[in-house]
Protein backbone atom coordinates (compact mmCIF):
# COMPACT_ATOMS: atom_id res chain seq x y z
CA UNK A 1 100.85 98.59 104.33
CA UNK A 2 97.19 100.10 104.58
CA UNK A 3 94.63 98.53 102.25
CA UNK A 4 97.52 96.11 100.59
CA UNK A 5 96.61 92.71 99.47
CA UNK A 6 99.75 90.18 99.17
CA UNK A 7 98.97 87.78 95.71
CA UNK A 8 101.28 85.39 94.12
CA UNK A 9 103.17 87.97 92.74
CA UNK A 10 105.15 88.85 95.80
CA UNK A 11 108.45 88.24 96.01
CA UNK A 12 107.49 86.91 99.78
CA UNK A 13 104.99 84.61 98.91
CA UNK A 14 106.62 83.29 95.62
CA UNK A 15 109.81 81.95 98.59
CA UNK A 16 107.04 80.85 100.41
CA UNK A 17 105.46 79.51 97.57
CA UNK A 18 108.84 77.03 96.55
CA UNK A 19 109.36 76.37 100.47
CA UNK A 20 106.25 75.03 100.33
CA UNK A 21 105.98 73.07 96.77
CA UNK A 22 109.69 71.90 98.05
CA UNK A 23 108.44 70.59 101.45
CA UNK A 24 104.74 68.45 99.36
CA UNK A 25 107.09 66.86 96.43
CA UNK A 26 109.86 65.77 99.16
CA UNK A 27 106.57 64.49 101.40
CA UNK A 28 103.82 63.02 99.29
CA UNK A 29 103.70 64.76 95.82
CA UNK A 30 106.64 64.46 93.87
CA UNK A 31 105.40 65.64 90.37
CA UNK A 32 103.67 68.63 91.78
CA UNK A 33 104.69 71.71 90.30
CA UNK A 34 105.15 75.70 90.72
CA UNK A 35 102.30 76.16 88.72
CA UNK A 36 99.65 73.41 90.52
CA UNK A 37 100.58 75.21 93.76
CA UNK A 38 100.07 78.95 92.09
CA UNK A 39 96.47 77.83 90.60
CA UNK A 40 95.35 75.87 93.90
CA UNK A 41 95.72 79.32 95.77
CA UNK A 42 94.40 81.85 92.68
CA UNK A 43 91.79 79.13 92.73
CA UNK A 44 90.54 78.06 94.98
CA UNK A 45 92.29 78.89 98.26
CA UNK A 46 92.56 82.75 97.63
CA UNK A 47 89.71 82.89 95.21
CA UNK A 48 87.13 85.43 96.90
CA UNK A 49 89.71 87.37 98.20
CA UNK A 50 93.76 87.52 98.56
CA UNK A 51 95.10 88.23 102.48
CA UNK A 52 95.38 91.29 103.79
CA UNK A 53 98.95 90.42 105.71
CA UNK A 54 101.84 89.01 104.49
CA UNK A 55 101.61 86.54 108.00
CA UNK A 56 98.51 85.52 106.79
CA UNK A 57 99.74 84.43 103.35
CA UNK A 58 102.78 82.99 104.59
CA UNK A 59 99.93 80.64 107.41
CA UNK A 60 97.47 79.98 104.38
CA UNK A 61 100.38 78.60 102.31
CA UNK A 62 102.23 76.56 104.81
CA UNK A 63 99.26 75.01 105.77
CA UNK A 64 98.52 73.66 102.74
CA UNK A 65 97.65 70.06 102.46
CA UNK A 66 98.51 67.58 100.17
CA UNK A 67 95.18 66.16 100.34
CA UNK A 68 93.56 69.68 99.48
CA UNK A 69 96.04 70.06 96.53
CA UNK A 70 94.76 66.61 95.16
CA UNK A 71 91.25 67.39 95.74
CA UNK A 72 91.65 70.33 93.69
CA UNK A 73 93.95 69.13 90.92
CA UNK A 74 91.06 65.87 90.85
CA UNK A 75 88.54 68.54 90.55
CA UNK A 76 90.42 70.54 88.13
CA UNK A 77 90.92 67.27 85.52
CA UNK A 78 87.54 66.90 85.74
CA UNK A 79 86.59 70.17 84.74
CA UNK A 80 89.42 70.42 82.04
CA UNK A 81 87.90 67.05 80.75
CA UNK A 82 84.36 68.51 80.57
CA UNK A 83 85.18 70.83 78.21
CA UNK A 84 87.59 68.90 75.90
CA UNK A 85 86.21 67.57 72.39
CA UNK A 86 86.22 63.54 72.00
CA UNK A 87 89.15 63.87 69.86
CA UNK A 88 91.09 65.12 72.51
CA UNK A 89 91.25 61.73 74.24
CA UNK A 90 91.80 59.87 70.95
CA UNK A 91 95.42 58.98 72.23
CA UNK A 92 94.27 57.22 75.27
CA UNK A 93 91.35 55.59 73.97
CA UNK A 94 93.88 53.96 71.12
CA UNK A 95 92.68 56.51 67.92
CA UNK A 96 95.08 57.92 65.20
């Protein structure tokens, strides 16, 4: 395995990935998703650099929080919302 860096297109980590998003939606999350789970580690969790081992991957992932994914996904909306146009938001703020 050398130099090899596991990412979220392993076959390992995507099981791990769905044991994982399986385990936070039956705990505390239940309208997380595949996706919210995929960008929290491309993100922010595995952002400077993905693992070198596929036991480290499998560790970083099943120690995920549900607290850190909502810290994210907060920080996310507000960062999404930043760069939205007025308009955007006409349907919650009661516009055509």
């Amino acid at each position: 395995m050398g130099n090899r860096f596991f990412t979220i297109d392993d076959t390992e980590i995507q099981m791990t990935m769905v044991v994982k998003l399986h385990q936070l939606q039956r705990d505390s999350l239940p309208s997380l998703t595949y996706q919210n789970l995929e960008d929290y580690l491309h993100m922010s969790k595995w952002r400077s650099r993905n693992p070198r081992s596929l036991h480290t991957a499998v560790d970083d992932i099943m120690h995920i929080t549900a607290s850190e994914i909502v810290k994210f996904l907060s920080r996310q909306a507000i960062v999404d919302g930043a760069q939205m146009n007025l308009d955007d938001f006409a349907d919650l703020i009661g516009g055509n």
